[in-house]
N, C-alpha and C. Protein backbone atom coordinates (compact mmCIF):
# COMPACT_ATOMS: atom_id res chain seq x y z
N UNK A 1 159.26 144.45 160.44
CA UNK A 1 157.96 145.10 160.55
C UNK A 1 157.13 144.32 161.57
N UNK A 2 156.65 144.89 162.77
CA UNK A 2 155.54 144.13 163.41
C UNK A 2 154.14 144.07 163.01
N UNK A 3 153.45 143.58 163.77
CA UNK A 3 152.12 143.04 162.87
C UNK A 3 151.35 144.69 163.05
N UNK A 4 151.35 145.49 164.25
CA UNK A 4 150.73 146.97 163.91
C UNK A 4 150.99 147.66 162.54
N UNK A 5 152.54 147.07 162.51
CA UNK A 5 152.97 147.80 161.34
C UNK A 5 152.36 147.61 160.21
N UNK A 6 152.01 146.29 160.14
CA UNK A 6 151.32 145.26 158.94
C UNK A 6 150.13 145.97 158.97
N UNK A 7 149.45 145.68 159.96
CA UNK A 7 147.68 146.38 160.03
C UNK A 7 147.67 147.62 159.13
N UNK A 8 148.66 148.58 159.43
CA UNK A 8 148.24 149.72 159.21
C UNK A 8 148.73 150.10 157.71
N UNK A 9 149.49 149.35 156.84
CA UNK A 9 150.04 149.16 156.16
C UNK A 9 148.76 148.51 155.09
N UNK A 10 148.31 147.38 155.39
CA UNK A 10 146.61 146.36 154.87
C UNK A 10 145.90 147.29 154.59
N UNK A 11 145.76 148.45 155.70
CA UNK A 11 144.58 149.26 155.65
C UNK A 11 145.01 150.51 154.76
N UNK A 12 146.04 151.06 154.51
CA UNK A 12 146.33 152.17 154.06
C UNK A 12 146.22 151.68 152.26
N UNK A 13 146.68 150.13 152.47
CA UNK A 13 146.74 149.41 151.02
C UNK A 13 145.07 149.40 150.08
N UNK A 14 144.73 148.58 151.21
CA UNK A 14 143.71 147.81 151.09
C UNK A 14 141.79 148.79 151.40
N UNK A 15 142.01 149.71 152.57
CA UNK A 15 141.23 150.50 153.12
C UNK A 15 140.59 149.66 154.33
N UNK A 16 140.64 148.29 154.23
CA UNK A 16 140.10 147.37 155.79
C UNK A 16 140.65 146.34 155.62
N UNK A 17 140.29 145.86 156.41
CA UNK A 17 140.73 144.10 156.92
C UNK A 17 140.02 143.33 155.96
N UNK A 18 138.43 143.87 156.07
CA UNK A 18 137.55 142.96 155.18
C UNK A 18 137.94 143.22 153.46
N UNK A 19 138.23 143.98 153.11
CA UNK A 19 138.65 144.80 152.10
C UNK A 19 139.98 144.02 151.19
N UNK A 20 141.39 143.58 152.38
CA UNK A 20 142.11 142.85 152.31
C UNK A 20 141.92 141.42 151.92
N UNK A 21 140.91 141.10 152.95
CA UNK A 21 140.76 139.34 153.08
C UNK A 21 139.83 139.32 151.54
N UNK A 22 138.87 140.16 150.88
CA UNK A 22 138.03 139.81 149.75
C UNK A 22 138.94 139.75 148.39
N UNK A 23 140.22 141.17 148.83
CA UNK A 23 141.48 140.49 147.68
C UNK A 23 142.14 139.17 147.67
N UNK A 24 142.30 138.55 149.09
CA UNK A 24 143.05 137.62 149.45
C UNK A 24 142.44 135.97 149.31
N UNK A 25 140.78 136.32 148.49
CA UNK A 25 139.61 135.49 148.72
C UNK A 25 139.68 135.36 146.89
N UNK A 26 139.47 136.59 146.43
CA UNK A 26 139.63 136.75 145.01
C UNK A 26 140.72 135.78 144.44
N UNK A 27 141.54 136.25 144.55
CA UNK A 27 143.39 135.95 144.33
C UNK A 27 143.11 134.46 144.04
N UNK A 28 142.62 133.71 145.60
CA UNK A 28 142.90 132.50 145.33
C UNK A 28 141.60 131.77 144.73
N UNK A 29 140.74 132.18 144.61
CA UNK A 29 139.88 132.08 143.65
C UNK A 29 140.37 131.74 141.99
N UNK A 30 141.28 132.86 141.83
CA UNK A 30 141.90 132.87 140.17
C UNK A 30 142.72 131.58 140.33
N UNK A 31 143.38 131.73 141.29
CA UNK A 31 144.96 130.31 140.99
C UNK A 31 144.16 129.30 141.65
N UNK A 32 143.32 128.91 142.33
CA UNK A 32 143.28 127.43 142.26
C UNK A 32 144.05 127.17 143.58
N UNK A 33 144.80 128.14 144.35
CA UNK A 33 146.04 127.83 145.12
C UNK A 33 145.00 127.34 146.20
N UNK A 34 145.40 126.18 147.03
CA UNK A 34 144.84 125.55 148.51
C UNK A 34 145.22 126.59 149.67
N UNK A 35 144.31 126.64 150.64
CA UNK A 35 144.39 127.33 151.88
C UNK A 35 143.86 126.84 152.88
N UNK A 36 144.26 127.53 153.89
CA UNK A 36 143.17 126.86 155.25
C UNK A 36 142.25 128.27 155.45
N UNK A 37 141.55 128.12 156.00
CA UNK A 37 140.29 128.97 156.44
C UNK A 37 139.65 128.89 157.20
N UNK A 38 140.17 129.89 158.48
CA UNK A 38 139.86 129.77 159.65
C UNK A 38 138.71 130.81 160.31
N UNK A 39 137.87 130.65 160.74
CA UNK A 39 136.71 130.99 161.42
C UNK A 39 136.50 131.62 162.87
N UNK A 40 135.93 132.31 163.00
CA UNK A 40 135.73 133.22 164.40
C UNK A 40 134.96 131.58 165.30
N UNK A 41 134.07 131.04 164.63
CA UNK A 41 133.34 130.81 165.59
C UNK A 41 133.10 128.66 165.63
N UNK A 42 133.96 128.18 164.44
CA UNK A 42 134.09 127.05 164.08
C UNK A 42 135.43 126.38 163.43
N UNK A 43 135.46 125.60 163.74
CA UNK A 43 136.75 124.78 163.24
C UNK A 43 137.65 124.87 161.72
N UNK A 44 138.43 124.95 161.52
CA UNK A 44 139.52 125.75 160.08
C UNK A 44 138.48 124.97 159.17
N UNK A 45 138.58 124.83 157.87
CA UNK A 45 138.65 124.05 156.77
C UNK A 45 139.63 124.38 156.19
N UNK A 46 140.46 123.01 155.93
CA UNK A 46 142.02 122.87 155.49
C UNK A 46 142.37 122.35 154.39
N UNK A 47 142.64 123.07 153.57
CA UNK A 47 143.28 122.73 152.65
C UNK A 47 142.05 122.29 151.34
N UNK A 48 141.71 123.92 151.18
CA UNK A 48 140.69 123.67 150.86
C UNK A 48 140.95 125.11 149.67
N UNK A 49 139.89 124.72 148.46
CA UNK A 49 139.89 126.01 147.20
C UNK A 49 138.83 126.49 147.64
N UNK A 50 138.57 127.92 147.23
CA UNK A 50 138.25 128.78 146.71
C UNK A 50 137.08 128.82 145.55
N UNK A 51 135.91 128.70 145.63
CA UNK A 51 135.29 128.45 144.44
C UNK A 51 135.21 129.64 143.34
N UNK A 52 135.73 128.77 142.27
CA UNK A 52 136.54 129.90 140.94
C UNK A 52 135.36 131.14 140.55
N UNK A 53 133.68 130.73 141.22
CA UNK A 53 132.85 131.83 140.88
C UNK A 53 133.28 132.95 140.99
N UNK A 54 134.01 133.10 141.94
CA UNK A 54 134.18 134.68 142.57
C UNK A 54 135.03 135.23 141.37
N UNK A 55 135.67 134.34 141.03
CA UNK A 55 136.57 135.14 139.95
C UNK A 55 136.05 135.23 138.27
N UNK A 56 135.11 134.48 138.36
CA UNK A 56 135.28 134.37 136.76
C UNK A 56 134.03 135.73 136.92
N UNK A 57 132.72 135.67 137.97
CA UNK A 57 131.97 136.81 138.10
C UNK A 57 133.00 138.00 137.95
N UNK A 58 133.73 138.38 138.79
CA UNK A 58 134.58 139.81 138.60
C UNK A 58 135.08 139.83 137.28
N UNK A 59 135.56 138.72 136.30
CA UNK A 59 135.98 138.55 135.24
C UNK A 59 135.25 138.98 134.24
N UNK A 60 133.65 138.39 134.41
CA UNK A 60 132.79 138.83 133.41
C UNK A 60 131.63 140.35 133.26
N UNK A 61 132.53 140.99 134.74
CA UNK A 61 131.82 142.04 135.14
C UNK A 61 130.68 142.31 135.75
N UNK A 62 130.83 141.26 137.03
CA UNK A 62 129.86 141.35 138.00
C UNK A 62 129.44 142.74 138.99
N UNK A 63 128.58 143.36 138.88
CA UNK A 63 128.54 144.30 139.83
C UNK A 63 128.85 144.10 141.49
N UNK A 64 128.71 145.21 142.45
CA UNK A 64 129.54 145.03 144.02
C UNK A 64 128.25 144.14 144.31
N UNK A 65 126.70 143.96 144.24
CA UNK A 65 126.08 143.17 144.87
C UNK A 65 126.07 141.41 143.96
N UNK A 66 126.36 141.52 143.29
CA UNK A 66 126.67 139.91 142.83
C UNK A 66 128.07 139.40 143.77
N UNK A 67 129.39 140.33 143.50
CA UNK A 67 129.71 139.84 143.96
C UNK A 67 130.04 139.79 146.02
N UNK A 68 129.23 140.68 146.53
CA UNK A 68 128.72 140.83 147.87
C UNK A 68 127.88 139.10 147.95
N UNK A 69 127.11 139.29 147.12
CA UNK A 69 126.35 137.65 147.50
C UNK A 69 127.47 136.44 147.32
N UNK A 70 128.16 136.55 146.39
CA UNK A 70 129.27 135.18 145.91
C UNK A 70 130.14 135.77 147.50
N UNK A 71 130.51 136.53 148.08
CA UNK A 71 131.28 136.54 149.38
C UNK A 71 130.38 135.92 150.33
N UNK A 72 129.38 136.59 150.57
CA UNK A 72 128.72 135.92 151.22
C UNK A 72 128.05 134.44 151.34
N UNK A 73 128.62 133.77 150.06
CA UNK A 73 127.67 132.43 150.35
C UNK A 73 128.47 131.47 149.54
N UNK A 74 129.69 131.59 149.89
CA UNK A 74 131.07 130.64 149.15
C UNK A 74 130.92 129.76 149.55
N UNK A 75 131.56 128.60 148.51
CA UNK A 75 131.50 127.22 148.42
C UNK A 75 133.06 127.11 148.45
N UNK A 76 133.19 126.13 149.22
CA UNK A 76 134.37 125.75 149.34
C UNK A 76 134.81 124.18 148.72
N UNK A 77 136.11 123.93 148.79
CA UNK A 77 136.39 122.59 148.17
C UNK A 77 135.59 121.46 148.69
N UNK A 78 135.58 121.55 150.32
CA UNK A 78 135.38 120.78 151.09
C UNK A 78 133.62 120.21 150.99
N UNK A 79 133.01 120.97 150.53
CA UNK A 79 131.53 120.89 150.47
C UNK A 79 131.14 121.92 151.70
N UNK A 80 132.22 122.52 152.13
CA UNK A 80 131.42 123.83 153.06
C UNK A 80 131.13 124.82 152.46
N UNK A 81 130.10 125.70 153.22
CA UNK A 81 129.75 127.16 152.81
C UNK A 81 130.48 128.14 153.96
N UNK A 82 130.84 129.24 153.25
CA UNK A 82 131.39 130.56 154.37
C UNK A 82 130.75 131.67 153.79
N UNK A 83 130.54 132.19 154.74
CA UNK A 83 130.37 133.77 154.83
C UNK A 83 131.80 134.54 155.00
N UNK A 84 132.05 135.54 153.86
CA UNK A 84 132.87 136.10 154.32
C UNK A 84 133.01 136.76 156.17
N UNK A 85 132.06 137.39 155.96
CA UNK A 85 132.26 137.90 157.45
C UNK A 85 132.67 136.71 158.77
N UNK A 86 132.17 135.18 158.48
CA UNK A 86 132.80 134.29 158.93
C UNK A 86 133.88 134.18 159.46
N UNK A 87 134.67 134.43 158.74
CA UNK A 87 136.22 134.29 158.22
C UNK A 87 137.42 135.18 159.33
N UNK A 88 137.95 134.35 159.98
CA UNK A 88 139.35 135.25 160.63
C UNK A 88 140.19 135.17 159.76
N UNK A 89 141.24 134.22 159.40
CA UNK A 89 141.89 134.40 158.63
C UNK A 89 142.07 133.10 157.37
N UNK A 90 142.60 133.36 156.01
CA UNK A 90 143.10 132.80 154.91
C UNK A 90 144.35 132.79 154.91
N UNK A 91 144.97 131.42 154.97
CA UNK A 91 146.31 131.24 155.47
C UNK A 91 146.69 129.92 153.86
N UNK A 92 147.30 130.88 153.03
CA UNK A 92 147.68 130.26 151.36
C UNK A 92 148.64 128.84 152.05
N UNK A 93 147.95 127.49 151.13
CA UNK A 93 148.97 126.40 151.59
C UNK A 93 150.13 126.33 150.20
N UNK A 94 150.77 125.55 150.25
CA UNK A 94 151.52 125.09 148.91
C UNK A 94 150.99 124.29 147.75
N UNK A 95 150.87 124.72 146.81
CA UNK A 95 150.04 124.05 145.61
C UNK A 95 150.34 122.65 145.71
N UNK A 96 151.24 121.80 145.85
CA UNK A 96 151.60 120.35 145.82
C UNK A 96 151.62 120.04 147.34
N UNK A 97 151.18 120.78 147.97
CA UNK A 97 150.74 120.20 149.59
C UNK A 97 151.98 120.23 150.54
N UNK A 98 152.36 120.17 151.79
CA UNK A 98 153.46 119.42 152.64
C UNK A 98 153.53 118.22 152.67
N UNK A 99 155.06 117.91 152.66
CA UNK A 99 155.11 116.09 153.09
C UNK A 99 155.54 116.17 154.66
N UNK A 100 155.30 114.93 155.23
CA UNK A 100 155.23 114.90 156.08
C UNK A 100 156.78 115.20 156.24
N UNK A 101 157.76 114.97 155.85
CA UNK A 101 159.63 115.11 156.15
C UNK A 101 159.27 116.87 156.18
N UNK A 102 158.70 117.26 155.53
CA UNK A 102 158.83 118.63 155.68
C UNK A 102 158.29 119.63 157.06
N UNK A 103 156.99 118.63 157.37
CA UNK A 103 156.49 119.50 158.71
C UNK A 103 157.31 118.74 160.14
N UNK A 104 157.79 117.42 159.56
CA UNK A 104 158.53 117.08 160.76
C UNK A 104 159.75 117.85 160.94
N UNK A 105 160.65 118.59 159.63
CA UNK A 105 161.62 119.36 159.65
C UNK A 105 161.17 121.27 160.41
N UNK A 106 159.87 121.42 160.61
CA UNK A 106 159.58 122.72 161.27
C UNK A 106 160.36 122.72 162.75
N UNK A 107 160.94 123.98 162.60
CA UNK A 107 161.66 124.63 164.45
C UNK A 107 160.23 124.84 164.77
N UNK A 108 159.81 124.11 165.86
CA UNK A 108 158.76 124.61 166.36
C UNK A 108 158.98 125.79 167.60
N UNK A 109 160.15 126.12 167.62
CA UNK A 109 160.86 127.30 168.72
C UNK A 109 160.11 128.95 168.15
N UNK A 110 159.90 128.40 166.63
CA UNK A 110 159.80 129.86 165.87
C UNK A 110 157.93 129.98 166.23
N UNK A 111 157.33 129.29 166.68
CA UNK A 111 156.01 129.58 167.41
C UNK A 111 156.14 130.00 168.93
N UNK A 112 157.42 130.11 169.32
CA UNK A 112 157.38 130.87 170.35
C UNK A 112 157.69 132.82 169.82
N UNK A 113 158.21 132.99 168.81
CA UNK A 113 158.17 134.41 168.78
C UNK A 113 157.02 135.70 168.61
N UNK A 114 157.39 136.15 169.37
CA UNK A 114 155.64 137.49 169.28
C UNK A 114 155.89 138.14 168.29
N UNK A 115 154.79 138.15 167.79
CA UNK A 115 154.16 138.92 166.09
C UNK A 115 153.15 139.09 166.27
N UNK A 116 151.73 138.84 167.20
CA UNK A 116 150.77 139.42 167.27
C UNK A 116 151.09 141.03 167.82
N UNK A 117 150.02 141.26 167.24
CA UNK A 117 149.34 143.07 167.89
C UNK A 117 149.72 143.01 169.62
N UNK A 118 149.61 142.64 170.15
CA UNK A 118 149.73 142.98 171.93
C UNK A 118 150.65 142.10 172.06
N UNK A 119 151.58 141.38 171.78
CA UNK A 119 152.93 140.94 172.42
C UNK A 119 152.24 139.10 172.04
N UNK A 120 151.42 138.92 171.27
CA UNK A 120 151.13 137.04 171.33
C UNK A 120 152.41 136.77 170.77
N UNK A 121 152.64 135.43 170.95
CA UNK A 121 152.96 134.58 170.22
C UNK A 121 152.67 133.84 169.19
N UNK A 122 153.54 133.63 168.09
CA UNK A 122 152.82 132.71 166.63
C UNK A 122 152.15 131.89 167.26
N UNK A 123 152.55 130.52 168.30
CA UNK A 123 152.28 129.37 168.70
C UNK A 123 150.38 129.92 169.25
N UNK A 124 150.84 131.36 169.96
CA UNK A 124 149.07 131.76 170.38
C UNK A 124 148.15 132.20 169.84
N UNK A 125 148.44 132.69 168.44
CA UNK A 125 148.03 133.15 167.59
C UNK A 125 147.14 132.07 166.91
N UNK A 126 148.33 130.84 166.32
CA UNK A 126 147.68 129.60 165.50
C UNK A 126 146.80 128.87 166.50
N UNK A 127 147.13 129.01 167.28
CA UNK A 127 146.30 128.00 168.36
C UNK A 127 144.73 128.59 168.48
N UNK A 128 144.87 129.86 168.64
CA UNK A 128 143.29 130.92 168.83
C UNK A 128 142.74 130.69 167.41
N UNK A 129 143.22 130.48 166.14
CA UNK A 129 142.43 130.72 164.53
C UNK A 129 142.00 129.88 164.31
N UNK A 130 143.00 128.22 164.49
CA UNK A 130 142.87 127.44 164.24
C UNK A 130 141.94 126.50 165.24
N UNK A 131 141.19 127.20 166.77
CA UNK A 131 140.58 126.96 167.60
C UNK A 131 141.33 124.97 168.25
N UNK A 132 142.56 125.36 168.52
CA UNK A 132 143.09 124.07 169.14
C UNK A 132 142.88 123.52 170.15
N UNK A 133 142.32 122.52 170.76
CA UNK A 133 142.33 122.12 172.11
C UNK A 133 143.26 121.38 172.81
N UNK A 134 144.26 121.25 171.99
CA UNK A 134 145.43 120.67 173.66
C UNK A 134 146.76 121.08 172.85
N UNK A 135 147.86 120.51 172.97
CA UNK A 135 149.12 121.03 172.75
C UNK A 135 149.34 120.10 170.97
N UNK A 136 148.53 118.70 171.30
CA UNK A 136 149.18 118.40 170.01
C UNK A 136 149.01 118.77 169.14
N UNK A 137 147.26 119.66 168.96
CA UNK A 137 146.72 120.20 167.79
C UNK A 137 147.65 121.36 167.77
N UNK A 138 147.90 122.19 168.62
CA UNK A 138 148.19 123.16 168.08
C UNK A 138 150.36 122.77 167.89
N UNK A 139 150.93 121.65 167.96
CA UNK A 139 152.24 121.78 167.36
C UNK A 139 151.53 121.07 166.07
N UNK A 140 150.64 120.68 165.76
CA UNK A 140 150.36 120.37 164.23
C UNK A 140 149.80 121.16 163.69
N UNK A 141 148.92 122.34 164.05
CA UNK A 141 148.80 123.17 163.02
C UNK A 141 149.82 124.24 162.84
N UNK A 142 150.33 124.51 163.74
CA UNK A 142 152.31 125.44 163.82
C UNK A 142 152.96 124.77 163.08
N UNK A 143 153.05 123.61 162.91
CA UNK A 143 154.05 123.40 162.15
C UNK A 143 153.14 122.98 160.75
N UNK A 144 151.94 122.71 160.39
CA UNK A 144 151.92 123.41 159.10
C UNK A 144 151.48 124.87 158.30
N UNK A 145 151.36 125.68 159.83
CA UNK A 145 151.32 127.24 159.27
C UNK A 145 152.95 127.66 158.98
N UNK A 146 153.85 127.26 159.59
CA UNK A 146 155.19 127.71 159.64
C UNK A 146 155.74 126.70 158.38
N UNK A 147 155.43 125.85 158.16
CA UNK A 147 155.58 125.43 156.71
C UNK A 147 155.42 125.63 155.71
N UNK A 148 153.69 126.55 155.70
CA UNK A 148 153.59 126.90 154.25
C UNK A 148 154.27 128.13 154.20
């Protein structure tokens, strides 16, 4: 499946992107699971939760503007705040983290294959989300996106 395929697939699922990412925001909200969280306009926060509000509100029967405000004004592990609309992408890490034998074991060859929408590459893809500035950042964040 290519990533058009994916899009259209999110949206037929989901009804949008934003729609997707607030399930994908929820989700890890409930488990606790670590992610990175990458930004249109500022640097990832890595490896970072989900603050469990979002979920226990939907839990206890929050209406769409409670939880519109808890999207809008999330707390993260890190001591950051996001705006959903912030947000490019939520990229789930592994609950017990990577070791380092493991990201040193990544093919970093497999960031050369295209899976973006217009012919990118993984390697151009992580490099644009994760806003990288030279080659080493971005074989370290490839090889822990291709890890988790």
């Amino acid at each position: 499946m290519d990533s058009n395929e994916m899009m259209k697939m999110i949206e037929e699922k989901f009804g949008s992107r934003m729609a997707f990412l607030g399930q994908q925001l929820l989700m890890l909200s409930l488990t606790g699971q670590p992610c990175d969280v990458t930004f249109y306009k500022r640097k990832p926060a890595l490896n970072v939760k989900i603050d469990q509000k979002l979920h226990i509100a939907l839990m206890y029967g929050a209406g769409a503007e409670k939880l519109k405000e808890l999207l809008e004004h999330m707390h993260l592990s890190n001591g950051e705040r996001a705006n959903i609309a912030e947000i490019w992408t939520v990229n789930p890490m592994p609950v017990g983290g990577i070791s380092e034998e493991e990201l040193a074991a990544v093919d970093l060859a497999e960031g050369e294959e295209k899976v973006g929408p217009n012919g990118e590459t993984l390697r151009k893809m992580v490099s644009e989300t994760y806003h990288c500035e030279n080659t080493a950042e971005e074989d370290t964040y490839l090889r822990r996106f291709i890890a988790s």
